[in-house]
PDB file of N, CA and C in Angstrom:
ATOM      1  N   UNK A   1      10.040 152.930  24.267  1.00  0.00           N
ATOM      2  CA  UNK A   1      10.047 152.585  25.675  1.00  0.00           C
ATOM      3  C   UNK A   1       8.878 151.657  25.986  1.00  0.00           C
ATOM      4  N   UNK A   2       7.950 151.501  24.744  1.00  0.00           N
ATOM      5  CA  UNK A   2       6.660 150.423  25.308  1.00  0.00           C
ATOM      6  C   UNK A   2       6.275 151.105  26.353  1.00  0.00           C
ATOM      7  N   UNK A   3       5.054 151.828  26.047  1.00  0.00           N
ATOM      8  CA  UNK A   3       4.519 152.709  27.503  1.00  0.00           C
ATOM      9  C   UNK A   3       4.424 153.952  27.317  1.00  0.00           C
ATOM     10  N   UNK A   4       3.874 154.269  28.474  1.00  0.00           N
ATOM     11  CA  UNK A   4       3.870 155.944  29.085  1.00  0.00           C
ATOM     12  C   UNK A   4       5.692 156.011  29.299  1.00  0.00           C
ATOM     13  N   UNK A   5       5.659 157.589  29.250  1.00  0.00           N
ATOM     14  CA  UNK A   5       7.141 157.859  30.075  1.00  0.00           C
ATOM     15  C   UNK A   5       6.921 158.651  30.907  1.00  0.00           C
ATOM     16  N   UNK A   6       7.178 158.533  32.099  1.00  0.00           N
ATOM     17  CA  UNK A   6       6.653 159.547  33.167  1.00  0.00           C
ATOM     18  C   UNK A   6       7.798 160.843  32.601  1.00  0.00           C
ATOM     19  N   UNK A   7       6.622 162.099  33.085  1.00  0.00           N
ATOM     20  CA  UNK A   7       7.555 163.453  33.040  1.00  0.00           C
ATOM     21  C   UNK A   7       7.999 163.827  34.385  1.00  0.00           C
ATOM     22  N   UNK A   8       9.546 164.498  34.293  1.00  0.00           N
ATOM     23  CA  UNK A   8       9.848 164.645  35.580  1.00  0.00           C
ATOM     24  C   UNK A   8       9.234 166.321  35.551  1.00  0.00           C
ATOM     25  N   UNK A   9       8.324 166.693  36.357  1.00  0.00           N
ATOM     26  CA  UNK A   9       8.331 167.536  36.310  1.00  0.00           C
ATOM     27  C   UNK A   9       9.284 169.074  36.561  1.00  0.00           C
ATOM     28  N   UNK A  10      10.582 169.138  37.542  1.00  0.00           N
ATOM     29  CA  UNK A  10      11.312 170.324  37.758  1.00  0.00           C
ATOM     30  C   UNK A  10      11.996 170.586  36.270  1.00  0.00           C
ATOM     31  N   UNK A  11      11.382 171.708  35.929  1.00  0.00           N
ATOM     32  CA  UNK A  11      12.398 171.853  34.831  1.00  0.00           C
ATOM     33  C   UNK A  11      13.875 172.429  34.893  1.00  0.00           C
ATOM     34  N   UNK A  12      14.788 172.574  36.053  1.00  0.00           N
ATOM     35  CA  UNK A  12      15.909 172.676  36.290  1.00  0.00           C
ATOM     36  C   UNK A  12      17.087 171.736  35.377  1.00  0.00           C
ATOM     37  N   UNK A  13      18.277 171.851  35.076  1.00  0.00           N
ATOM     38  CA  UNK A  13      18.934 171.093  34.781  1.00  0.00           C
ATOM     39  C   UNK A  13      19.426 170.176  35.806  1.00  0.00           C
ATOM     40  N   UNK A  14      20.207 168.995  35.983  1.00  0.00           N
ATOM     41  CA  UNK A  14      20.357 167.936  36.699  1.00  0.00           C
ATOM     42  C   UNK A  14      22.321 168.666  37.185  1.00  0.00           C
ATOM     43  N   UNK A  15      22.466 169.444  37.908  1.00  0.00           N
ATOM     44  CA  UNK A  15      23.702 169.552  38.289  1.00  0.00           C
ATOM     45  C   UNK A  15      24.205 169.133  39.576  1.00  0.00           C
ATOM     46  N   UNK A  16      23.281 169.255  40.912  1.00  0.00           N
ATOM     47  CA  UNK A  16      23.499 168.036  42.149  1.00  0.00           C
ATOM     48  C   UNK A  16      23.338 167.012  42.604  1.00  0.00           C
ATOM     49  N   UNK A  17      23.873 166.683  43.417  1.00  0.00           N
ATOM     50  CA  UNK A  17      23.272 165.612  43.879  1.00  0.00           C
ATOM     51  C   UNK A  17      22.165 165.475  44.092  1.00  0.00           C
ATOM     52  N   UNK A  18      21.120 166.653  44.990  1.00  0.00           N
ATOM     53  CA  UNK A  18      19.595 166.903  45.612  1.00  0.00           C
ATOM     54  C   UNK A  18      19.119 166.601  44.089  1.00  0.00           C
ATOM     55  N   UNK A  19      19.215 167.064  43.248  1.00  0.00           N
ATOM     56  CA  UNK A  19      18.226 167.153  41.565  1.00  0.00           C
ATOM     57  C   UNK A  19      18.232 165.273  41.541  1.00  0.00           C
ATOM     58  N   UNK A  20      19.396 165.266  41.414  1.00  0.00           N
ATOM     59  CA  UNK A  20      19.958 163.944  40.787  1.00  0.00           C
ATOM     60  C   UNK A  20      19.043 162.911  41.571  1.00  0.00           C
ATOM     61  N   UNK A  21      19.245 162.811  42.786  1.00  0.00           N
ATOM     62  CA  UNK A  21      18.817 161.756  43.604  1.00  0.00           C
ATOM     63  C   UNK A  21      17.380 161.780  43.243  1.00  0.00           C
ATOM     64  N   UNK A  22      16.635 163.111  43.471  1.00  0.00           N
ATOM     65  CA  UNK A  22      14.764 163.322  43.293  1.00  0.00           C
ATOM     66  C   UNK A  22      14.577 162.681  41.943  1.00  0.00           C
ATOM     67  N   UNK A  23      15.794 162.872  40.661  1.00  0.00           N
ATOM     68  CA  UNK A  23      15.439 162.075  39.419  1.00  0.00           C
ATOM     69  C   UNK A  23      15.313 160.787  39.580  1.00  0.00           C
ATOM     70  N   UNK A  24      16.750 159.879  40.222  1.00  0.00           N
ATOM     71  CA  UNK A  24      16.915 158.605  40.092  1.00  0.00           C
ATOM     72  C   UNK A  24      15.080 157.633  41.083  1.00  0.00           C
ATOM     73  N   UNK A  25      14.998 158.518  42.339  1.00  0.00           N
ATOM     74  CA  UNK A  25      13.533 158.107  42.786  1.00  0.00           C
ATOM     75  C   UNK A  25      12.604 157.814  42.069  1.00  0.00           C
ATOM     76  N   UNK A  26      12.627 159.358  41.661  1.00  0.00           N
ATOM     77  CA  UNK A  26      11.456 159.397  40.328  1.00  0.00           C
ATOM     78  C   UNK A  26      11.068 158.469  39.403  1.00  0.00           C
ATOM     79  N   UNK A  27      12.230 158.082  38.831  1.00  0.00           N
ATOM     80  CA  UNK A  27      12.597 156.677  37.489  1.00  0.00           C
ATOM     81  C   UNK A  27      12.297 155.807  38.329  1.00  0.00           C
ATOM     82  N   UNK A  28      13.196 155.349  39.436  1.00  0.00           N
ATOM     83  CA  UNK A  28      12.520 153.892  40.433  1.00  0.00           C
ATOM     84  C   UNK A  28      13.027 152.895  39.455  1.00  0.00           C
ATOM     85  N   UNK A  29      12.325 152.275  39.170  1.00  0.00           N
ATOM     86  CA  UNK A  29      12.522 150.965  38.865  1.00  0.00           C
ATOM     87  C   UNK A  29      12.098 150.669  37.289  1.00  0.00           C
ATOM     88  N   UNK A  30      11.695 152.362  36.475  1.00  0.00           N
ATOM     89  CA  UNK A  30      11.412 152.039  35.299  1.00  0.00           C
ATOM     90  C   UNK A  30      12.605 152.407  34.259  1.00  0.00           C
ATOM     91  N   UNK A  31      12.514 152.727  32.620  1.00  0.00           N
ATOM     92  CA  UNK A  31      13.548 152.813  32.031  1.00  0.00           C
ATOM     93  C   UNK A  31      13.557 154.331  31.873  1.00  0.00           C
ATOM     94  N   UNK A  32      12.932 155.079  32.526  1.00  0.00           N
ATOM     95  CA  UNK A  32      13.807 156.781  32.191  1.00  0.00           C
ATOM     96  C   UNK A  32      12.404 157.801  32.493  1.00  0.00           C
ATOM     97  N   UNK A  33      12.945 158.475  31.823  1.00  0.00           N
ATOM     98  CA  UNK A  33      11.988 159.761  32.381  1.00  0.00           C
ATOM     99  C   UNK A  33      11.964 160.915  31.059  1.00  0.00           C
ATOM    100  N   UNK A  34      10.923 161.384  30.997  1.00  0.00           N
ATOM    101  CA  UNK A  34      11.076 163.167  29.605  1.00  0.00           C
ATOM    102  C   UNK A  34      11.469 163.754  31.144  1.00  0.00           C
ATOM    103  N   UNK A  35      12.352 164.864  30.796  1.00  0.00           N
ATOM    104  CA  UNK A  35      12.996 165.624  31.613  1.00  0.00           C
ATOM    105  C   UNK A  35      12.312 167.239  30.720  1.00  0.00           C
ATOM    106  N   UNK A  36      11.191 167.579  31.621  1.00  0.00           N
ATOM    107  CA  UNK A  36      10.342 168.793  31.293  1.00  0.00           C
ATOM    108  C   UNK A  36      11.488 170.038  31.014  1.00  0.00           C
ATOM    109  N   UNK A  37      11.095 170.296  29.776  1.00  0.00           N
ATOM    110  CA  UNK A  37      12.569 171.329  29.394  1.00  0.00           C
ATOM    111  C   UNK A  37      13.681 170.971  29.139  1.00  0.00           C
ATOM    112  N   UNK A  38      13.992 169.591  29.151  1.00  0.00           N
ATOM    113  CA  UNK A  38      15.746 169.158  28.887  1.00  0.00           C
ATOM    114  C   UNK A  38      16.054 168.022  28.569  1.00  0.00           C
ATOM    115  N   UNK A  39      14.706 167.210  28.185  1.00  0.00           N
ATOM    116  CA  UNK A  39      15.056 166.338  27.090  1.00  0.00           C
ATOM    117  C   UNK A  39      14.615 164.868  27.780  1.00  0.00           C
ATOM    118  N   UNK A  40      15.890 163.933  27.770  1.00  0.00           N
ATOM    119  CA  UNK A  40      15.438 162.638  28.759  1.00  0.00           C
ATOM    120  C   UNK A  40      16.238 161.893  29.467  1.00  0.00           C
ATOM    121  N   UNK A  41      16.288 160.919  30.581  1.00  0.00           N
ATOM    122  CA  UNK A  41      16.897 160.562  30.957  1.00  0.00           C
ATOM    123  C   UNK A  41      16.597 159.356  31.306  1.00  0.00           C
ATOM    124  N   UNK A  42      17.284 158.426  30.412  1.00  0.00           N
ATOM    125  CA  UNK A  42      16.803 156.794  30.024  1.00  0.00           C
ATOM    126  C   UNK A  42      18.199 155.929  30.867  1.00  0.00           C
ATOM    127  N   UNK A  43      17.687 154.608  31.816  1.00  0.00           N
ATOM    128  CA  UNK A  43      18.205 153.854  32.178  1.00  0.00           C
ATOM    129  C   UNK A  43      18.404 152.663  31.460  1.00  0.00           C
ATOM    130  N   UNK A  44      19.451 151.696  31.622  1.00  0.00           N
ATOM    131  CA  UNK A  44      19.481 150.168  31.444  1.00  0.00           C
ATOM    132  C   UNK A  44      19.934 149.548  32.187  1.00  0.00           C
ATOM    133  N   UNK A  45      20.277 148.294  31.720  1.00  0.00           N
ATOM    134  CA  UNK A  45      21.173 147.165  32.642  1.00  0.00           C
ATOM    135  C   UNK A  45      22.364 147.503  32.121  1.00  0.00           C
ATOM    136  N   UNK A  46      23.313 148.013  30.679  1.00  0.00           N
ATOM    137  CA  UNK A  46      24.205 148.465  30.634  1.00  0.00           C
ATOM    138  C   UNK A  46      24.139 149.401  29.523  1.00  0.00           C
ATOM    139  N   UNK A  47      25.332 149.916  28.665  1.00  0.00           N
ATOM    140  CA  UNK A  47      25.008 151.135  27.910  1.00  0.00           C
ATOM    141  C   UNK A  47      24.838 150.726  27.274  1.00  0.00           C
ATOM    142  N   UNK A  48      24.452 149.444  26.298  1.00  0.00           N
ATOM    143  CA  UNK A  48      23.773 149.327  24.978  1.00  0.00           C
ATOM    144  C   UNK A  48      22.239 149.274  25.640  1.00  0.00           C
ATOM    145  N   UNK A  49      22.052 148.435  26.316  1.00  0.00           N
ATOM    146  CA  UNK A  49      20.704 148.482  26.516  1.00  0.00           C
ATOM    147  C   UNK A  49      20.238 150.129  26.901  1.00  0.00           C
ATOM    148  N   UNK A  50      20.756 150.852  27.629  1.00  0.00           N
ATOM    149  CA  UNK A  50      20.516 152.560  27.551  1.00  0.00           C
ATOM    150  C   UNK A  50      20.470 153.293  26.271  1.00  0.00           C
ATOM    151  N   UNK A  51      21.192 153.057  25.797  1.00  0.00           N
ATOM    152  CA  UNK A  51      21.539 153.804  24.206  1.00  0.00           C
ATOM    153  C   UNK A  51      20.274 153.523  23.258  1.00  0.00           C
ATOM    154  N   UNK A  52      20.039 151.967  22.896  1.00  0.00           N
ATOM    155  CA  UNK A  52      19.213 151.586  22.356  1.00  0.00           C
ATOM    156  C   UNK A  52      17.853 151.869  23.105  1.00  0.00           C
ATOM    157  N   UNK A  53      17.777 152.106  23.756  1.00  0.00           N
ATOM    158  CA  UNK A  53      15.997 152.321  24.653  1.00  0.00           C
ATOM    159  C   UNK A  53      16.279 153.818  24.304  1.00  0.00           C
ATOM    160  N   UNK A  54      16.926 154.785  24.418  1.00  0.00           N
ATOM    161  CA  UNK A  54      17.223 156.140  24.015  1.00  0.00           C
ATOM    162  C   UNK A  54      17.013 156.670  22.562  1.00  0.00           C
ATOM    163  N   UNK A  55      17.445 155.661  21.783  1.00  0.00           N
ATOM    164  CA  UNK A  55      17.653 156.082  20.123  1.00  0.00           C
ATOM    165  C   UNK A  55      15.607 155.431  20.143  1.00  0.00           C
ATOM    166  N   UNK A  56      15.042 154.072  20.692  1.00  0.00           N
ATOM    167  CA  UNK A  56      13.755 153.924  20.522  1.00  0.00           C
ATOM    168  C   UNK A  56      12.903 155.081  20.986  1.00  0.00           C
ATOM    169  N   UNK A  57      12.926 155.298  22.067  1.00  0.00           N
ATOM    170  CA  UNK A  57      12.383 156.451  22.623  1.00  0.00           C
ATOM    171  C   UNK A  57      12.463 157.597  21.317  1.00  0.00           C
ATOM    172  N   UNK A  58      13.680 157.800  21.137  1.00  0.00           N
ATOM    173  CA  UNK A  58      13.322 159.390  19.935  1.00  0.00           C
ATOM    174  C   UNK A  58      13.086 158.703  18.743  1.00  0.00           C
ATOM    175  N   UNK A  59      12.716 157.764  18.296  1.00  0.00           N
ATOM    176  CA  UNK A  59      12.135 157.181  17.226  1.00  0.00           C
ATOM    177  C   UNK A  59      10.668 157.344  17.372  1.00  0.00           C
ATOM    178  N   UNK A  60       9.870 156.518  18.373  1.00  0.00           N
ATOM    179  CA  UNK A  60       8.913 156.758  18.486  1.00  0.00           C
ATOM    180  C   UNK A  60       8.317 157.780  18.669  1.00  0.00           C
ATOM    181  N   UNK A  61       9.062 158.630  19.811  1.00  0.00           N
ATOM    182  CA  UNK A  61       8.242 160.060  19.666  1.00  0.00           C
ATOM    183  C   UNK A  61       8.318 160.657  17.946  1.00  0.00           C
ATOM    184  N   UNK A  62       9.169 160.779  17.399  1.00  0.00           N
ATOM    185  CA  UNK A  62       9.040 161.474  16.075  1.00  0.00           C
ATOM    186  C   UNK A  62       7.701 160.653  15.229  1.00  0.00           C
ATOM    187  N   UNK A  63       7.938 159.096  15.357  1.00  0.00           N
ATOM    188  CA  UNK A  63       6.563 158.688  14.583  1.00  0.00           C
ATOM    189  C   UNK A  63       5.066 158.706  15.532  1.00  0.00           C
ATOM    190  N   UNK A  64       5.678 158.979  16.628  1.00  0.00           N
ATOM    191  CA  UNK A  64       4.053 159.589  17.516  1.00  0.00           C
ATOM    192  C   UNK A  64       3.595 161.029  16.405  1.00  0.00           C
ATOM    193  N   UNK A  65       4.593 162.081  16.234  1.00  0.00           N
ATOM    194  CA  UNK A  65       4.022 163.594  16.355  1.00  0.00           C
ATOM    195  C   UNK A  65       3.438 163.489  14.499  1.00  0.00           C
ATOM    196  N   UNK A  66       4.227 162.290  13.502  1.00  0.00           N
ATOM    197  CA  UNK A  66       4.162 162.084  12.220  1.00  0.00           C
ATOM    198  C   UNK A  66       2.558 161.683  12.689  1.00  0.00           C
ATOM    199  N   UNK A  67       2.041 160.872  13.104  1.00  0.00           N
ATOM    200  CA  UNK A  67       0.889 160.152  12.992  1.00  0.00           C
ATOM    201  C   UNK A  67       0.015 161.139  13.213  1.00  0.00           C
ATOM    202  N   UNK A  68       0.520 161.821  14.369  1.00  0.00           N
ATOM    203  CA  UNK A  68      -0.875 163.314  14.894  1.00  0.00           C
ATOM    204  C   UNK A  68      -0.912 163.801  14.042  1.00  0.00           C
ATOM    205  N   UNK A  69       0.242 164.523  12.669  1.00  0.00           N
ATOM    206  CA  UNK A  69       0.097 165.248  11.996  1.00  0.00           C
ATOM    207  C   UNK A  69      -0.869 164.694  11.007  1.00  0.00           C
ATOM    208  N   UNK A  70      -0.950 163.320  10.175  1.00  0.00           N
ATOM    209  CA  UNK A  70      -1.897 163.114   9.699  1.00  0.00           C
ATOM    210  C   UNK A  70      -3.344 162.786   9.985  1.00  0.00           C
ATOM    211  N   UNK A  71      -3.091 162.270  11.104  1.00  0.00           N
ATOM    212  CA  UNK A  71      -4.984 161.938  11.305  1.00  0.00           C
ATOM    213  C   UNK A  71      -4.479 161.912  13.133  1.00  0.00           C
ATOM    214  N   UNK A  72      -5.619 160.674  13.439  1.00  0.00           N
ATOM    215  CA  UNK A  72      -4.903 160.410  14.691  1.00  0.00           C
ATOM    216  C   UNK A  72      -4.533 158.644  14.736  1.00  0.00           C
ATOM    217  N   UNK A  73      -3.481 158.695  15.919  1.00  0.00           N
ATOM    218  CA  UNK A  73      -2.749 157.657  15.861  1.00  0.00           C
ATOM    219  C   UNK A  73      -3.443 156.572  16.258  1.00  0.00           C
ATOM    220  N   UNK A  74      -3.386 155.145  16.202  1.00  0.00           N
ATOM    221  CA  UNK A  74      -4.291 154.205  16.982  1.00  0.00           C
ATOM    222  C   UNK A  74      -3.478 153.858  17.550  1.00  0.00           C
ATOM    223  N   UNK A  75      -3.364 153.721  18.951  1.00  0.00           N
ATOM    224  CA  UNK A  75      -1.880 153.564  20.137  1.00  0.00           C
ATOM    225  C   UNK A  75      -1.813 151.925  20.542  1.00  0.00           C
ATOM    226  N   UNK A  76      -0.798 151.559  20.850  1.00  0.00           N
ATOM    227  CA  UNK A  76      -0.729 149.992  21.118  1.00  0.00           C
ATOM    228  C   UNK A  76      -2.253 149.804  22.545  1.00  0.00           C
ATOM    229  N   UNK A  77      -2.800 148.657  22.353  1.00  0.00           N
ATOM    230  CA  UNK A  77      -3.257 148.237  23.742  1.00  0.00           C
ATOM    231  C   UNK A  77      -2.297 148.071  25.009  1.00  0.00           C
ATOM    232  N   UNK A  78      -2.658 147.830  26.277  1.00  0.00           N
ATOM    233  CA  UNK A  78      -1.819 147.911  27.201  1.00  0.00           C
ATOM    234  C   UNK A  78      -1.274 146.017  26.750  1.00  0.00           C
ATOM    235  N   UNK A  79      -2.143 145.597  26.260  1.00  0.00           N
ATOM    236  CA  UNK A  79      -1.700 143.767  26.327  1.00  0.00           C
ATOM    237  C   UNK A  79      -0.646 143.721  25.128  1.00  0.00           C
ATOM    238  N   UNK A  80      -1.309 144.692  23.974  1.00  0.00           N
ATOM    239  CA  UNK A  80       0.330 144.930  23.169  1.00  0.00           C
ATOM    240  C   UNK A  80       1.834 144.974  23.265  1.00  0.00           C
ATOM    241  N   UNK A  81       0.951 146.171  24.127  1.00  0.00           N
ATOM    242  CA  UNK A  81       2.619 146.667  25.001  1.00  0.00           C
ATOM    243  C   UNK A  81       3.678 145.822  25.447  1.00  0.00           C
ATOM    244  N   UNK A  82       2.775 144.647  26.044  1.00  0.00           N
ATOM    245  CA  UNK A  82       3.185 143.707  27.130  1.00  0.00           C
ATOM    246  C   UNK A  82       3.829 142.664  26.138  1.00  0.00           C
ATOM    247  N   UNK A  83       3.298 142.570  25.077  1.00  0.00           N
ATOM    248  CA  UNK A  83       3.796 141.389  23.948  1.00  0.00           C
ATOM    249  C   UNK A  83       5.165 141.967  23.135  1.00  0.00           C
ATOM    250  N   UNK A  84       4.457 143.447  23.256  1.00  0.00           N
ATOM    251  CA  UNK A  84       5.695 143.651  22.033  1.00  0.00           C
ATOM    252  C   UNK A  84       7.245 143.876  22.984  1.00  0.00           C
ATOM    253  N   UNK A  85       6.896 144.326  24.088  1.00  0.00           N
ATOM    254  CA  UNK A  85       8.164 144.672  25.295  1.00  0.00           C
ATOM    255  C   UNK A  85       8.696 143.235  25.033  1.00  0.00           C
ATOM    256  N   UNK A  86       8.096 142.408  25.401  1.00  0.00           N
ATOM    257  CA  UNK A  86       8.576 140.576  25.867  1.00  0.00           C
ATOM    258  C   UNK A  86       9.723 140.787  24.644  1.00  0.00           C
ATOM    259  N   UNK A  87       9.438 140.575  23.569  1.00  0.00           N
ATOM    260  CA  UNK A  87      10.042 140.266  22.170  1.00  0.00           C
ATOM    261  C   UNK A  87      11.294 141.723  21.970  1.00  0.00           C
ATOM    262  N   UNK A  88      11.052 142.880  21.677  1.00  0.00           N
ATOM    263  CA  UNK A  88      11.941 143.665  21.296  1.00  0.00           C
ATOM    264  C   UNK A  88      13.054 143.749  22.553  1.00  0.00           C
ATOM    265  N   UNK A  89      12.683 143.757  23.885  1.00  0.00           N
ATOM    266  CA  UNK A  89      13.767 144.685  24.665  1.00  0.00           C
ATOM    267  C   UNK A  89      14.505 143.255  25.190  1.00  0.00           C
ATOM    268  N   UNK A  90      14.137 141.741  24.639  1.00  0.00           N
ATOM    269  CA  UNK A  90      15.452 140.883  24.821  1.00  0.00           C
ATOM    270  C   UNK A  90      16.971 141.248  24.096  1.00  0.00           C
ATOM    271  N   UNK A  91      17.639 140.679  24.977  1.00  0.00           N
ATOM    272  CA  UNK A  91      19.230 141.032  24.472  1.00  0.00           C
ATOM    273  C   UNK A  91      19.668 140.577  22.712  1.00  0.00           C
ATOM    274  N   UNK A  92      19.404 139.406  22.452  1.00  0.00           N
ATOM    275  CA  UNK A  92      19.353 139.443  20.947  1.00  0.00           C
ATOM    276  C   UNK A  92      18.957 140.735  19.989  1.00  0.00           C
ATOM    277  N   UNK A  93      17.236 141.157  20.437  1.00  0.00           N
ATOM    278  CA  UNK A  93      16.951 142.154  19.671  1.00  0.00           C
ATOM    279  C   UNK A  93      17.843 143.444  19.981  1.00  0.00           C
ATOM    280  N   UNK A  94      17.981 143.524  21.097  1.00  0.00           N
ATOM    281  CA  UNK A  94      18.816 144.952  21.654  1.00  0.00           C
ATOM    282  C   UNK A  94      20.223 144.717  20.898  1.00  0.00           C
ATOM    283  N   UNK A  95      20.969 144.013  21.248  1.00  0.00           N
ATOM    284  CA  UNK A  95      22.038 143.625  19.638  1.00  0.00           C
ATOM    285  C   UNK A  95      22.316 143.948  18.496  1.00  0.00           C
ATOM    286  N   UNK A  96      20.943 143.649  18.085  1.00  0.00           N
ATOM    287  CA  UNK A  96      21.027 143.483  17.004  1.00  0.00           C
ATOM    288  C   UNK A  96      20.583 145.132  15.971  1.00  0.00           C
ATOM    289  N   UNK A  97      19.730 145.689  17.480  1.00  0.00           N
ATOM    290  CA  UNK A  97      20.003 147.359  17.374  1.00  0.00           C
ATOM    291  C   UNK A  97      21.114 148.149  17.510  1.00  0.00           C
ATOM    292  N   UNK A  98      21.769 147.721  18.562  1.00  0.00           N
ATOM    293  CA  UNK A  98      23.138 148.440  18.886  1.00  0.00           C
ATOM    294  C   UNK A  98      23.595 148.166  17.121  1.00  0.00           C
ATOM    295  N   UNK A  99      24.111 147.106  16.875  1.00  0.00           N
ATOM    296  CA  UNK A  99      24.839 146.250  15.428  1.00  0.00           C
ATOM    297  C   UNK A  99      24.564 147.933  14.512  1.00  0.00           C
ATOM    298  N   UNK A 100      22.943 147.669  14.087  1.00  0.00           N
ATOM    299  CA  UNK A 100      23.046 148.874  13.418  1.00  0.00           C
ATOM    300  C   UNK A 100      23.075 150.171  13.249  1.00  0.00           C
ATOM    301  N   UNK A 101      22.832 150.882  14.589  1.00  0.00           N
ATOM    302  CA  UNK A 101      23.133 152.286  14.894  1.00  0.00           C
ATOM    303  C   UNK A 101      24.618 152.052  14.839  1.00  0.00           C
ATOM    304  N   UNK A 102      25.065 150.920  15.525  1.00  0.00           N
ATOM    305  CA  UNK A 102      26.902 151.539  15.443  1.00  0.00           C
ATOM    306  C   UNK A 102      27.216 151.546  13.982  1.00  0.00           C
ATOM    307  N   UNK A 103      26.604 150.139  12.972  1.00  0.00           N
ATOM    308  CA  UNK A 103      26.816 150.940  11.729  1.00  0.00           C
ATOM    309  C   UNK A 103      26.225 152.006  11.110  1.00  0.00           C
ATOM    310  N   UNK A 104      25.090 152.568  11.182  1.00  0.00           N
ATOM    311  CA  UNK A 104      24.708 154.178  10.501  1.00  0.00           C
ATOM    312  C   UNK A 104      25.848 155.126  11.109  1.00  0.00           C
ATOM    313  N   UNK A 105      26.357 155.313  12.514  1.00  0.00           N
ATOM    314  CA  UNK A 105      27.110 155.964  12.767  1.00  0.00           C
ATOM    315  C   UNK A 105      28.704 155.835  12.398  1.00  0.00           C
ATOM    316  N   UNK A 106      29.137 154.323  11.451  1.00  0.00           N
ATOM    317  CA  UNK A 106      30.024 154.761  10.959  1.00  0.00           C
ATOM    318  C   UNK A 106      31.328 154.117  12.022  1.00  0.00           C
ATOM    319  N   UNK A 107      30.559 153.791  13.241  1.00  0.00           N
ATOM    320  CA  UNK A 107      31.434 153.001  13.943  1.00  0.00           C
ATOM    321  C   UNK A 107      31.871 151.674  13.898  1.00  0.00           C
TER     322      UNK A 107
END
């Protein structure tokens, strides 16, 4: 996700509208949210761009908790962030992610 991910804090599941709407606020204008107790809830401009920011998201967290386990991690700068977002989350690269998750999955 390049970044912090804000936590939503209610740990309820998302079954009304009232939950739903306090989530979609919450997110605003960024790409998703850790949903405290239930996992996450990642936006796009359409479902590859969702899917792929979703499959990054649980990529990175797994090589976040790998890095703690060995030492500690050295985390992008915020100007990183900003370079590496520019380059990965264009539509080519997002493509060219979808391309290969749909092939590992066989689709």
């Amino acid at each position: 996700m390049l970044g912090e991910t804000p936590v939503f804090l209610d740990p309820r599941l998302i079954v009304d509208e009232e939950i739903g709407t306090r989530l979609a606020k919450f997110i605003g204008k960024g790409a998703g949210a850790l949903l405290r107790g239930n996992g996450t809830a990642i936006v796009g401009k359409d479902v590859v761009d969702a899917v792929v920011r979703t499959i990054f998201l649980e990529e990175s967290a797994m090589l976040q908790l790998k890095a703690k386990q060995i030492g500690r991690p050295i985390y992008f700068s915020p100007e990183e962030v900003a370079e590496r977002g520019a380059v990965a989350l264009e539509t080519p690269h997002m493509l060219r992610a979808w391309q290969h998750y749909c092939w590992e999955a066989g689709v």
